[in-house]
Protein backbone atom coordinates (compact mmCIF):
# COMPACT_ATOMS: atom_id res chain seq x y z
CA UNK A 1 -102.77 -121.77 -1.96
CA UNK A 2 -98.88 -121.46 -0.72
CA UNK A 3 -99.60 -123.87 2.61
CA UNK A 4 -101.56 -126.29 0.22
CA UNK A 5 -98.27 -126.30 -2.05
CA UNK A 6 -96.14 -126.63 0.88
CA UNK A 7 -97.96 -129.54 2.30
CA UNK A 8 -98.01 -131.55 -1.13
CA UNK A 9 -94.07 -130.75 -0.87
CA UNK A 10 -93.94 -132.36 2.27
CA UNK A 11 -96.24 -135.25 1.05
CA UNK A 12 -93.70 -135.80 -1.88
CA UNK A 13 -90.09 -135.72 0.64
CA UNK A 14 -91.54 -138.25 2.66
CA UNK A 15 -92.44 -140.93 -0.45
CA UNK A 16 -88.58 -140.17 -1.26
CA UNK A 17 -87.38 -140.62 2.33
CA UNK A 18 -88.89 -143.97 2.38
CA UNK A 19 -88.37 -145.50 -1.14
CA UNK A 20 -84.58 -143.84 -1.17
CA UNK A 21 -83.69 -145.47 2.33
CA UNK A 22 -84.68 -148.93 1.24
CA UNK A 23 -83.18 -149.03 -2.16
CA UNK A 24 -79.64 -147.30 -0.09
CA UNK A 25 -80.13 -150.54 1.77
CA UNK A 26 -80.31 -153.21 -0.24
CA UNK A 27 -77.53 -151.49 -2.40
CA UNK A 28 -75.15 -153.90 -0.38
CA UNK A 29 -72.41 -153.99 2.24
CA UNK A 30 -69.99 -152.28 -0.02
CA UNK A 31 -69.31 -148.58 1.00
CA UNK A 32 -69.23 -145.74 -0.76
CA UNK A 33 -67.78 -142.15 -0.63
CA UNK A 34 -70.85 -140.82 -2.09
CA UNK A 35 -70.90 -140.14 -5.76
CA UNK A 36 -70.15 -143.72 -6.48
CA UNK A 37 -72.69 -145.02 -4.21
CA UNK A 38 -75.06 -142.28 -6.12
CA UNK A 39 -73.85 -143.58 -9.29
CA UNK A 40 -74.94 -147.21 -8.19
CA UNK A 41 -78.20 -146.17 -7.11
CA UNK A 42 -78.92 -144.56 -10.59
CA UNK A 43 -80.23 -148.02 -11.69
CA UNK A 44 -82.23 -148.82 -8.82
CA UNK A 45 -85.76 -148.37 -9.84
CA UNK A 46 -86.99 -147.82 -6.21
CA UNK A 47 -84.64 -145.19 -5.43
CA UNK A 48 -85.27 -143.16 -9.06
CA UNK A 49 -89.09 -143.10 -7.34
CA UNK A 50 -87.65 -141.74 -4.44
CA UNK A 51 -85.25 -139.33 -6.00
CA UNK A 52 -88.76 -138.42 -8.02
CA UNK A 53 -90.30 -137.60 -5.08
CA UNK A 54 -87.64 -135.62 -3.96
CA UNK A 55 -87.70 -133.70 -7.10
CA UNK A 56 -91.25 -132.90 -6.98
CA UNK A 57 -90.72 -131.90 -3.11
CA UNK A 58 -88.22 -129.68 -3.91
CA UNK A 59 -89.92 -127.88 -6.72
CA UNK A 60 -93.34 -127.32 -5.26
CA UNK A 61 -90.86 -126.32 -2.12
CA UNK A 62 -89.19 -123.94 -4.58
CA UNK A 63 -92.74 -121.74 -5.16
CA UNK A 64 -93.63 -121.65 -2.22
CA UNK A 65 -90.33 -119.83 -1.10
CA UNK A 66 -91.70 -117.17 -3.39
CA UNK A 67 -93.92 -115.40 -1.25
CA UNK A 68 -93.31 -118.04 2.52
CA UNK A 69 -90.26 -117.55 4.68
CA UNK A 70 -87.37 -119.95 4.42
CA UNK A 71 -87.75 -121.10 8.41
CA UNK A 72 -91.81 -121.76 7.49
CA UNK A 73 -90.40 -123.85 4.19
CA UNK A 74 -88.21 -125.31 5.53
CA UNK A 75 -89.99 -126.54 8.93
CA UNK A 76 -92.68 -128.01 6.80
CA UNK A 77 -90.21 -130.11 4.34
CA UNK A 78 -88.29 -131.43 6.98
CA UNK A 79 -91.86 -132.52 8.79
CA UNK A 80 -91.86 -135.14 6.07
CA UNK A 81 -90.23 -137.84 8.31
CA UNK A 82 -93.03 -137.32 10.45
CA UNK A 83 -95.28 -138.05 7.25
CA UNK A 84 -92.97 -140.79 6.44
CA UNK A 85 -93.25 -142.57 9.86
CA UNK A 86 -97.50 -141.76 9.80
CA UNK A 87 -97.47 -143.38 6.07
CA UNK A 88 -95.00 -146.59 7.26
CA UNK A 89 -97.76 -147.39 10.15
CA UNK A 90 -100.89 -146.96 8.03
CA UNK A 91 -99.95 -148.19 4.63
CA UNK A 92 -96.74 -150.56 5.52
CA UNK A 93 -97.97 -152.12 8.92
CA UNK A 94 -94.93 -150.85 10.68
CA UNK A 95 -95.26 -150.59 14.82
CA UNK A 96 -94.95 -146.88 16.41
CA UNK A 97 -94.39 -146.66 20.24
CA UNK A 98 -96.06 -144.31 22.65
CA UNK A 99 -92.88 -141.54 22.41
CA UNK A 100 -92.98 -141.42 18.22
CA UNK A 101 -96.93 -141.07 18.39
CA UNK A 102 -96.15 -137.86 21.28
CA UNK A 103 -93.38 -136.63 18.76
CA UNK A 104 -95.56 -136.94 15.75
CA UNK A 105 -97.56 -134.33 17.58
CA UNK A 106 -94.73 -132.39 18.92
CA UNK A 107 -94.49 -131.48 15.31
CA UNK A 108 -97.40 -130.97 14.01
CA UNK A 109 -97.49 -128.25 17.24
CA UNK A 110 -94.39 -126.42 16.03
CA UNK A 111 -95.75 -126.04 12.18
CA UNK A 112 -99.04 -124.72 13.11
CA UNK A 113 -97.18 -122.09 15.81
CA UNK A 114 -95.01 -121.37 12.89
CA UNK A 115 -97.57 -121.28 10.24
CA UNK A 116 -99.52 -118.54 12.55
CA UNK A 117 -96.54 -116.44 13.07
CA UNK A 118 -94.84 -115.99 9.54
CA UNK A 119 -95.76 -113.43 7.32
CA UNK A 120 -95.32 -113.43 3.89
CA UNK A 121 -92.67 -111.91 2.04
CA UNK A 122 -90.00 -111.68 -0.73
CA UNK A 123 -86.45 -112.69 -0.22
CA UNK A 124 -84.09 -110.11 -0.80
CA UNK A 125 -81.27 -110.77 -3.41
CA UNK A 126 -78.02 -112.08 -2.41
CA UNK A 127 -75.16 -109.77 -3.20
CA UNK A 128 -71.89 -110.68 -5.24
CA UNK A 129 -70.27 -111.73 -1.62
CA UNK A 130 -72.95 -113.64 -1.12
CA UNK A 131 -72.95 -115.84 -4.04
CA UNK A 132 -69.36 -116.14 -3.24
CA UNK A 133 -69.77 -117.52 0.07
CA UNK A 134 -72.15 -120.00 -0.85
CA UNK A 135 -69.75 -121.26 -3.56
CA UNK A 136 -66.90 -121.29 -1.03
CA UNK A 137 -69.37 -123.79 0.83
CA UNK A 138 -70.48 -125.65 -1.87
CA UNK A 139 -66.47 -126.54 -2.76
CA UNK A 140 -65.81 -127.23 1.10
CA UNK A 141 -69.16 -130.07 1.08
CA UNK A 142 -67.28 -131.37 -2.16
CA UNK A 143 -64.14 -131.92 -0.50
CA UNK A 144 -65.28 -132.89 2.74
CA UNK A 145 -66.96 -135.98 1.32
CA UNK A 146 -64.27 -138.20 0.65
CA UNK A 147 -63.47 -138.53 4.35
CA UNK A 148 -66.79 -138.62 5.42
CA UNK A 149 -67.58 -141.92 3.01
CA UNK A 150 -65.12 -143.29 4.75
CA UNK A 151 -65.87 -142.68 8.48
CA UNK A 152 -68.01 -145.87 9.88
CA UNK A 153 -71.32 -143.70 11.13
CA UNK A 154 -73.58 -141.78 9.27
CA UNK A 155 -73.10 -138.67 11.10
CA UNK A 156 -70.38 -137.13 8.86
CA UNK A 157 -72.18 -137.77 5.68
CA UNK A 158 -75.45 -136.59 7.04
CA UNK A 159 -74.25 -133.83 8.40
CA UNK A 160 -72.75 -132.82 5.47
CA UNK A 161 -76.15 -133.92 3.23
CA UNK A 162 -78.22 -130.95 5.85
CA UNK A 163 -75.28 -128.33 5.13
CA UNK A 164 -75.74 -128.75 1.03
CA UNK A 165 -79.65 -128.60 1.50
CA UNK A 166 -79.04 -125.59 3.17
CA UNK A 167 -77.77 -124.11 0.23
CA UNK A 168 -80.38 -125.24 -2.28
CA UNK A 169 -82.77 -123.65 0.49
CA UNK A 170 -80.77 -120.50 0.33
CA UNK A 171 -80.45 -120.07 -3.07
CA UNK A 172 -83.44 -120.97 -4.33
CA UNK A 173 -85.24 -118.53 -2.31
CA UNK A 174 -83.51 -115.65 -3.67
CA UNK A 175 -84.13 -117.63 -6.97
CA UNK A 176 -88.37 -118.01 -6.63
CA UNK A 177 -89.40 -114.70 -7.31
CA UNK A 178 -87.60 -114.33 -10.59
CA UNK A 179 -88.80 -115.14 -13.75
CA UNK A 180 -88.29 -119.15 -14.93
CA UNK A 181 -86.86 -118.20 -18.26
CA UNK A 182 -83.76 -116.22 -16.37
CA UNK A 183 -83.21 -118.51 -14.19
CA UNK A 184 -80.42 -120.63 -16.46
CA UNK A 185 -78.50 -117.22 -16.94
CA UNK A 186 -78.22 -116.75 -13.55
CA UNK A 187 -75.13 -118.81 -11.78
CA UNK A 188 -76.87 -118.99 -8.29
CA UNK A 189 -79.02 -121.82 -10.28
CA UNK A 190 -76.16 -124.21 -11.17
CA UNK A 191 -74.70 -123.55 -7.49
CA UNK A 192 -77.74 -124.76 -6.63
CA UNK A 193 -78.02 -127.61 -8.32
CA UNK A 194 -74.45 -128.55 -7.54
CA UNK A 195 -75.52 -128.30 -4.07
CA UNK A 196 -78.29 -130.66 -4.30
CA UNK A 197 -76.53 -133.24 -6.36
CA UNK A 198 -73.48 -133.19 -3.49
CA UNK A 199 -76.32 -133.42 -0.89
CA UNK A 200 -77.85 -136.25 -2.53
CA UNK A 201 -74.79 -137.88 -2.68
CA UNK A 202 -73.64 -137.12 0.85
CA UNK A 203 -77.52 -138.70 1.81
CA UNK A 204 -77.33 -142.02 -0.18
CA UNK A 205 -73.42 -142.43 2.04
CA UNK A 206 -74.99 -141.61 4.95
CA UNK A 207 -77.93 -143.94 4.71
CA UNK A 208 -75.98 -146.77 3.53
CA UNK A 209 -75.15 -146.63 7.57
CA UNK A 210 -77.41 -146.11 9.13
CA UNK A 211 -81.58 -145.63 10.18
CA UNK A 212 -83.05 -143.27 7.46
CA UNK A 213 -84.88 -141.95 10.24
CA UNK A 214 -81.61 -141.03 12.36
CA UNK A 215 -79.80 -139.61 9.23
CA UNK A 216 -82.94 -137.44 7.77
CA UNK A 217 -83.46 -136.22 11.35
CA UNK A 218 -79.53 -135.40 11.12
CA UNK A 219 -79.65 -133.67 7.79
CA UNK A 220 -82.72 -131.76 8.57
CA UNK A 221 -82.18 -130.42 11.56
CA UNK A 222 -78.59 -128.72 10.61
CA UNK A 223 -80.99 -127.54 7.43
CA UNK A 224 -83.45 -125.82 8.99
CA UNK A 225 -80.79 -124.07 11.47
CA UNK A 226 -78.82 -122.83 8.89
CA UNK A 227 -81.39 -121.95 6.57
CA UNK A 228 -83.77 -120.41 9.36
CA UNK A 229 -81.04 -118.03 10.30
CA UNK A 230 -79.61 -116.97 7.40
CA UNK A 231 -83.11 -116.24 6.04
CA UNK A 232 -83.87 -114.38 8.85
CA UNK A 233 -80.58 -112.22 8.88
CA UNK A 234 -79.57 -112.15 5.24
CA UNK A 235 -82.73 -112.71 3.21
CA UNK A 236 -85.52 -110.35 4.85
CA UNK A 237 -87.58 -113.23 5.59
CA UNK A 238 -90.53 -111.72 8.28
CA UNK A 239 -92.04 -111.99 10.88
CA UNK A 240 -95.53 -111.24 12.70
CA UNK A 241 -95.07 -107.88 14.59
CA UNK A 242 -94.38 -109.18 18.29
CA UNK A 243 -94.23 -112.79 17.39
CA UNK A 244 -90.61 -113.46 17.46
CA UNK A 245 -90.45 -115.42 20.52
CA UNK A 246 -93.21 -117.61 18.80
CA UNK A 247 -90.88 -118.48 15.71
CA UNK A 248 -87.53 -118.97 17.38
CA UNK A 249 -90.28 -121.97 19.60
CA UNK A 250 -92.05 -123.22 16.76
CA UNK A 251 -88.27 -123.61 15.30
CA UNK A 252 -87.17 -125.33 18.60
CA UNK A 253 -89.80 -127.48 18.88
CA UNK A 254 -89.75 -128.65 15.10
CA UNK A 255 -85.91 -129.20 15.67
CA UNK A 256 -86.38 -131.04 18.67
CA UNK A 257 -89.26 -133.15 16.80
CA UNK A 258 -86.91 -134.33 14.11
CA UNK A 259 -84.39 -135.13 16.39
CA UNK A 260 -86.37 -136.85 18.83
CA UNK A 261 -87.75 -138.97 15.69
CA UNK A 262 -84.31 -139.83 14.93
CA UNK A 263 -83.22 -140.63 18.17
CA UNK A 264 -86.30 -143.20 18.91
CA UNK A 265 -85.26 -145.02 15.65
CA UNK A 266 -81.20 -145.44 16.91
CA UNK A 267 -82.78 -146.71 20.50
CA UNK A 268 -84.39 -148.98 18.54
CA UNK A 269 -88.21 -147.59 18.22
CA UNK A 270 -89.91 -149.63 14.77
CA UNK A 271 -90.35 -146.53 12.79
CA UNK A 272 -88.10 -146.12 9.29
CA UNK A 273 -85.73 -147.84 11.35
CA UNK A 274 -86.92 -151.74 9.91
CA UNK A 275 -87.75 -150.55 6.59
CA UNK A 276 -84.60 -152.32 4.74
CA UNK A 277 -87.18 -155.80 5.87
């Protein structure tokens, strides 16, 4: 039942990714530092679907954390480009080339050796200094967005979009196993939602300039690093007896995936890159 909830997760990130890159598009030439641009987009009706999706990602996302590792989570929400690009070609007519269909693959490789080498488990609960650091992190993504609005590429902002994911990754997985109703008392909630409203933010700047599929590959792959290890080495996630060497490759070649995806789509390659048409 957790995978099935995972994979309609993933389903639901990759509507977003598509309907939230086109309607960052069309938004117009004018740049943004983030929260305006965000602001803006509010009365887009396309991007509120995609921002839907995103919210429905990121909840069914949030129970599975309850009992699946952060890097397995993870992994599988950021393999929603892939679903993205798959959807684009089938429903949208959009072209793929020889090296996205081989990437497409190279991911669906690295979930399935990930899938069969997590174990299930309970996050362990993030201690006063903990909390702390994450808010120290939260107020440095705050601060670091005014310059990176301003920088002419993406990379800054998207960058910057994968760090405050991270976050909502952390801290909701700490958050999953407790009950719903304590979940408002409890200020690792609001740091996570700050989080994911300065990562939405830092996403619509960075898509404004450029591919969706080079800036989601950006912000996904510095998510699932920094998530991965710090649920690994802070949170208890586990791991099959003997099958570390399995994870830390399924991780690689999930990385490497997203990545790839992105870097097909800034060489040109048809996929998320020609959606703004």
């Amino acid at each position: 039942m957790d995978y099935a909830v995972l994979v309609a997760s993933a389903v639901l990130y990759a509507v977003g990714i598509v309907a939230q890159s086109v309607a960052a598009r069309r938004a117009g030439s004018r740049p943004g530092t983030g929260l305006g641009l965000l602001a803006r987009l509010a009365a887009d009706r396309l991007y509120l679907l995609g921002f839907a999706g995103q919210v429905g990602g990121f909840a069914l996302a949030f129970f599975a954390r309850a009992s699946l590792p952060l890097y397995l989570v993870q992994a599988a929400s950021s393999s929603a480009i892939g679903l993205a690009t798959a959807f684009g070609v089938l429903v949208l007519g959009w072209r793929i080339r020889t090296g996205e269909a081989l990437t497409l693959v190279l991911l669906a490789a690295g979930l399935v050796v990930l899938a069969g080498s997590s174990s299930a488990s309970v996050a362990t609960d993030l201690p006063p200094a903990g909390v702390a650091a994450l808010a120290v992190v939260v107020l440095g993504i705050g601060l670091a967005m005014v310059p990176a609005g301003r920088a002419g590429t993406f990379l800054p902002a998207a960058v910057l979009s994968g760090v405050a994911f991270a976050v909502v990754a952390v801290a909701s997985r700490t958050l999953a196993h407790l009950d719903l109703l304590a979940l408002p008392g409890n200020p690792l909630t609001w740091l996570m939602l700050a989080a994911a409203v300065l990562g939405q933010a830092s996403m619509a700047a960075a898509l404004q300039r450029g591919a969706a599929a080079a800036v989601v590959a950006t912000a996904d792959a510095t998510t699932i690093v920094l998530a991965s290890v710090t649920g690994i080495a802070v949170l208890g996630d586990h791991v099959v007896a003997g099958q570390g060497a399995w994870v830390a490759t399924g991780l690689a070649v999930v990385v490497c995936g997203v990545l790839l995806l992105g870097v097909q789509s800034r060489a040109g390659a048809p996929a998320l890159a020609g959606e703004a048409a």
